[in-house]
Protein backbone atom coordinates (compact mmCIF):
# COMPACT_ATOMS: atom_id res chain seq x y z
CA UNK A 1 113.96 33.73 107.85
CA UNK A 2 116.84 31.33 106.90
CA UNK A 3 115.60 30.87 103.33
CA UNK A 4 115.26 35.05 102.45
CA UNK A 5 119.17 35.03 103.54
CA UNK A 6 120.27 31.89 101.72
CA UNK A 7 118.14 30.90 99.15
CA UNK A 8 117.69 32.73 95.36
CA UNK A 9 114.04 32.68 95.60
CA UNK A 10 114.80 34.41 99.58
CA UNK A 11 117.14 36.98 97.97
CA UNK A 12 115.37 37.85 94.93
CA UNK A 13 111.93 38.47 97.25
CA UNK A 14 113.97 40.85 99.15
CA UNK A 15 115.38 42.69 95.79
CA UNK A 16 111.74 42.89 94.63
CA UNK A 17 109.95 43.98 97.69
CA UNK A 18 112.73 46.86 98.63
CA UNK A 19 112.58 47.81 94.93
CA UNK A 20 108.81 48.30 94.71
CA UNK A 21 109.09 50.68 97.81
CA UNK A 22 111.70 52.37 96.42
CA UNK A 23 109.64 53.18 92.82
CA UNK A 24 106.84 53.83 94.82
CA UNK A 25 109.20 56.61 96.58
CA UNK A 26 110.15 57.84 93.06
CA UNK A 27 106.58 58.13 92.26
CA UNK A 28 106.04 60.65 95.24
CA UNK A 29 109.39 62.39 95.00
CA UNK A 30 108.76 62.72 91.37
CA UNK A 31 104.94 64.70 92.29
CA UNK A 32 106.64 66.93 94.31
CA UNK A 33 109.26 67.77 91.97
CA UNK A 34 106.54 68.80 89.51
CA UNK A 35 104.98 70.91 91.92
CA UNK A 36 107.74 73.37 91.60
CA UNK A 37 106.94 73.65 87.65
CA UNK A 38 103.45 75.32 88.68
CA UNK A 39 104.45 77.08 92.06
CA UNK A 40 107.39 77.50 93.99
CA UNK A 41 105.74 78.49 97.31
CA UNK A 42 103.86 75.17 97.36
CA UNK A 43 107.12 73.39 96.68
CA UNK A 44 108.62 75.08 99.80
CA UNK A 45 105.99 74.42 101.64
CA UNK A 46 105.90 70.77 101.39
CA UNK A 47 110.17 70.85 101.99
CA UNK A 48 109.02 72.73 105.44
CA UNK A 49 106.55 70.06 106.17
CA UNK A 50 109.37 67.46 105.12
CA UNK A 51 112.58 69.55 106.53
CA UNK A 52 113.95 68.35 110.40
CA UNK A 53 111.63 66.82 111.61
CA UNK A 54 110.89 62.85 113.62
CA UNK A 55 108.97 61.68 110.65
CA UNK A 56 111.16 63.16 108.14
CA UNK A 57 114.44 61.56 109.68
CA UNK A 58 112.60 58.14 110.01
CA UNK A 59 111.40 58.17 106.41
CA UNK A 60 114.95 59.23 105.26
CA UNK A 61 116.64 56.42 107.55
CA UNK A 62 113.77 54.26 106.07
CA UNK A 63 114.82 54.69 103.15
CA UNK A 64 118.60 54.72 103.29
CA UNK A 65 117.53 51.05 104.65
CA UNK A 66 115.78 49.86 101.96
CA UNK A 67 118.61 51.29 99.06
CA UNK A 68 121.59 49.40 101.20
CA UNK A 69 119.66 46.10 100.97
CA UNK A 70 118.64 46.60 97.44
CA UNK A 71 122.32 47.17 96.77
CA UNK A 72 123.56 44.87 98.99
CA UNK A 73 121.29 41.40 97.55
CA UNK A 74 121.81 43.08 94.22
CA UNK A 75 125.68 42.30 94.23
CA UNK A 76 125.16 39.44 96.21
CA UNK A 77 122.66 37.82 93.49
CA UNK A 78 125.22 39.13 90.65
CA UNK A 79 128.10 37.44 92.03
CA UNK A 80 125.85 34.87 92.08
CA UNK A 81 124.55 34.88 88.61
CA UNK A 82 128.47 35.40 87.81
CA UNK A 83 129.57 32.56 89.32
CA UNK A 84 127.23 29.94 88.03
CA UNK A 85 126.85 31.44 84.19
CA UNK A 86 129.87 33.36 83.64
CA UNK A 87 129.58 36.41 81.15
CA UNK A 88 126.05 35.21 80.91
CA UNK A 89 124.70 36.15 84.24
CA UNK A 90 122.11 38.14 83.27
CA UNK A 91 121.39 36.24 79.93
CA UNK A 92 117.30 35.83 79.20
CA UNK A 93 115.97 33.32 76.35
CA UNK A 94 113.53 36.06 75.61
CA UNK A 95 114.81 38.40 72.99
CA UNK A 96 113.11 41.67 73.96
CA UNK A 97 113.74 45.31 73.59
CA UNK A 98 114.80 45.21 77.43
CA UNK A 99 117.44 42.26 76.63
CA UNK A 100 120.00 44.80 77.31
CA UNK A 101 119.03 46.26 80.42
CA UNK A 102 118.64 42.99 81.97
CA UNK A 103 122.22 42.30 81.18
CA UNK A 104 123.32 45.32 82.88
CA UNK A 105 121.30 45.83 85.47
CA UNK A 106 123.77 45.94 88.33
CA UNK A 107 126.40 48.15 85.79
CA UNK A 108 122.57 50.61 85.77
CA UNK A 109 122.59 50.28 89.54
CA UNK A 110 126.45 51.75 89.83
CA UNK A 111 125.54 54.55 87.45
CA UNK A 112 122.43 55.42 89.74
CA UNK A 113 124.51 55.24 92.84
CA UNK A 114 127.03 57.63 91.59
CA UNK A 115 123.96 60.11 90.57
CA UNK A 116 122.12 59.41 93.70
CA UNK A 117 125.80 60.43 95.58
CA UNK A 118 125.57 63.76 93.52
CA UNK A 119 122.23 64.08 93.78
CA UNK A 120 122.19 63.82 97.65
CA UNK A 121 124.98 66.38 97.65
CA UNK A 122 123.08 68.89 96.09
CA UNK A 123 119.86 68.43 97.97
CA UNK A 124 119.46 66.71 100.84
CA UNK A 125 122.81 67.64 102.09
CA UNK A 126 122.26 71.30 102.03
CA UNK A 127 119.09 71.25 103.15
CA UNK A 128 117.64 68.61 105.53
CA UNK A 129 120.90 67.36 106.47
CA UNK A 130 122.17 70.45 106.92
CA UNK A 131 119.08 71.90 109.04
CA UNK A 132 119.23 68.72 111.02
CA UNK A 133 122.71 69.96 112.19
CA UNK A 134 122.05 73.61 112.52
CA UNK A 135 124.57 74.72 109.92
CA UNK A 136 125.19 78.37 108.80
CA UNK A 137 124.54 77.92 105.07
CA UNK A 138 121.61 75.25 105.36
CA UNK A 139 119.13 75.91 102.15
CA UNK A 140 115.70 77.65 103.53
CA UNK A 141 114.03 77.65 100.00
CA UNK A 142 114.81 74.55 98.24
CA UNK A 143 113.10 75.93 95.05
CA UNK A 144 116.09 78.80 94.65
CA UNK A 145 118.38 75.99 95.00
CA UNK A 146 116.79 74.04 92.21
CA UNK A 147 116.19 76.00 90.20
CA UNK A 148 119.85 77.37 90.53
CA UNK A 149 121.69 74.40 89.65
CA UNK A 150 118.88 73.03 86.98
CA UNK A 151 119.64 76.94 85.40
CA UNK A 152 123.02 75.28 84.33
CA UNK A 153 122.76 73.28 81.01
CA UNK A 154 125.48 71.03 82.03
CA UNK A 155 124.21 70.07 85.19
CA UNK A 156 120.71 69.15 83.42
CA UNK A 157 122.52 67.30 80.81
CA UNK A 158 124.47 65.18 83.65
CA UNK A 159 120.93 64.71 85.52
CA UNK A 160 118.99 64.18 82.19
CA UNK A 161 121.73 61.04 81.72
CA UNK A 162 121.32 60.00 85.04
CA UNK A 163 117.41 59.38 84.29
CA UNK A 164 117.90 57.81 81.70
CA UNK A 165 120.03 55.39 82.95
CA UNK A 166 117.35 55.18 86.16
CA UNK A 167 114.69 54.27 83.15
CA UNK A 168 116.43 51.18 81.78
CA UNK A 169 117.06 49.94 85.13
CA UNK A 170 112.93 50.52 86.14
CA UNK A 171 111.90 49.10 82.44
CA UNK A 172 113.51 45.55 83.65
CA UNK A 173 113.17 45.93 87.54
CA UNK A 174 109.55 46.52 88.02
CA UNK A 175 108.87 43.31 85.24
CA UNK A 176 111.45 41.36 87.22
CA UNK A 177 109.84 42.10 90.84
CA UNK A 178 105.88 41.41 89.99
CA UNK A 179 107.56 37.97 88.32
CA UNK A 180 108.90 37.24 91.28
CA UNK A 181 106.06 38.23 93.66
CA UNK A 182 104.04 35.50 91.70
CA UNK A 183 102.99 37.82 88.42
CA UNK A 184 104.26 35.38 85.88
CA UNK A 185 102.97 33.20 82.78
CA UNK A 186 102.72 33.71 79.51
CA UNK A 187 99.15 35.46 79.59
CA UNK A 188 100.78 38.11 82.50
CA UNK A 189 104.66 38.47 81.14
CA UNK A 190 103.55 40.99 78.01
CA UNK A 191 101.50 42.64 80.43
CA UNK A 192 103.90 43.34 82.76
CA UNK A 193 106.21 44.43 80.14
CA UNK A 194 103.98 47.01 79.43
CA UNK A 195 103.32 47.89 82.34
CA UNK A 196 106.57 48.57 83.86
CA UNK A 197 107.63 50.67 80.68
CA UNK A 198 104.90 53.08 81.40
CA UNK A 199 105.56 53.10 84.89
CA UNK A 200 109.28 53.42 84.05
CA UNK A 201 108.63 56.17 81.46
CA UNK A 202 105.96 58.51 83.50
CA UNK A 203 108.60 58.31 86.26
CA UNK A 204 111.57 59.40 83.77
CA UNK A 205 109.29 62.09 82.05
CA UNK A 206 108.32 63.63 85.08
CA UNK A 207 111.51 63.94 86.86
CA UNK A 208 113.16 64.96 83.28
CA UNK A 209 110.39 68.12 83.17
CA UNK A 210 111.93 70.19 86.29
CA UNK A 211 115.72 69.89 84.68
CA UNK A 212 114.22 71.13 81.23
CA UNK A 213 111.87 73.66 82.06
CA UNK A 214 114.24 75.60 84.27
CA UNK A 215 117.12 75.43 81.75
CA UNK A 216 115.03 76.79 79.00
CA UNK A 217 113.79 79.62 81.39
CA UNK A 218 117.56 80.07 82.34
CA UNK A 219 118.70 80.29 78.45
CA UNK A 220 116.12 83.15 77.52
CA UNK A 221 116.32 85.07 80.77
C-alpha cells in the first residue's frame, strides 16, 4: 500500500486504473445518451430506473470517488513531472500526432472539470440531486430537459468544445493507462495508439450526436 501512495509507478497505477473505470462510465453514459436520439420514453425510463435510488446514489458516490483521485494523483504526478523536468513535464521522445495532448494533459483535465461543473449543473443537479432532496422544481423527464438546453446553438457549441477537449485527453489517456498496466513494447505501442483513438473517437462521436441532432431539429422547427 506504501508504494501506490509514494512511488511513480504506485501513483501512475492509480491514475490508470480510476481512468479506465471512468471511460468505461463514458462508454455507458454515452449509450444512454443515444437512446434519446431514437426514443425519448426509453430514455426516461432508464433515468427512472437510475433516479433516487440505493444503487443509484452508490454508483454516483462511486464515481465522484474515482474522479477526486484521478484529479487528485493527476496534479500530484504533474507537480511531479514539473518539478523534476521543468517546462518539459510532459515531454515524450516520440513525435506523434498526440505529442500535444500529452503535454497538456492536466491543462485537458481543468477544461473537463469546468464542463463536468456545468454539465452536472444542468443534469444531475436538477434531476437526481434534486429528487434525492425532494425539491419543488426537480426534472421528472430528463429528455424535455435535454433536449431544451441542446435546442440552444450556443449551449451545443460550448458542449461540442467541451468533447473535444474530453477527446484529446482520452486519445493520450487510454494509451498511457494500458502502458502502464503492462501493455507496452514496440510490437503493442502502435496498437494501442490505435486503439485508444477509436475508443476516444466513438466516445466523442456519440456523445457529440445528441447536442447536434436536437439543435438541427430546434433550427427548422
Amino acid at each position: 500500500m506504501y508504494w501506490l501512495l509514494n512511488s511513480s509507478i504506485g501513483r501512475k497505477l492509480i491514475m490508470s486504473i480510476t481512468g479506465v473505470c471512468l471511460v468505461l462510465f463514458l462508454l455507458f453514459h454515452m449509450s444512454m445518451n443515444l437512446v434519446l436520439v431514437f426514443s425519448a420514453e426509453a430514455y426516461d425510463m432508464i433515468c427512472e430506473f437510475l433516479g433516487a435510488n440505493w444503487y443509484a446514489v452508490v454508483a454516483t458516490l462511486g464515481l465522484a470517488g474515482l474522479a477526486v483521485l484521478h484529479i487528485a494523483y493527476g496534479t500530484w504526478l504533474t507537480l511531479q513531472n514539473k518539478q523534476a523536468r521543468g517546462a518539459d513535464k510532459y515531454a515524450s521522445s516520440n513525435k506523434t500526432k498526440t505529442e500535444w495532448a500529452a503535454k497538456n494533459m492536466y491543462v485537458l483535465g481543468l477544461i473537463i472539470c469546468l464542463g463536468l461543473v456545468i454539465h452536472l449543473w444542468n443534469f444531475w443537479y436538477k434531476m437526481q440531486f434534486a429528487e434525492l432532496l425532494h425539491l419543488p422544481d426537480a426534472v421528472s423527464e430528463g429528455s424535455g430537459l435535454v433536449i431544451a438546453l441542446f435546442s440552444c446553438p450556443a449551449y451545443s457549441v460550448i458542449y461540442l468544445a467541451w468533447l473535444a477537449a474530453i477527446w484529446f485527453h482520452l486519445t493520450h489517456g487510454i494509451w498511457s493507462a494500458f502502458q502502464t498496466l503492462g501493455l507496452n513494447g514496440r510490437t503493442w505501442y502502435p496498437r494501442l495508439k490505435i486503439i485508444s483513438n477509436i475508443v476516444a473517437t466513438i466516445i466523442m462521436i456519440g456523445f457529440a450526436v445528441v447536442p447536434v441532432w436536437f439543435t438541427i431539429i430546434g433550427l427548422f422547427n
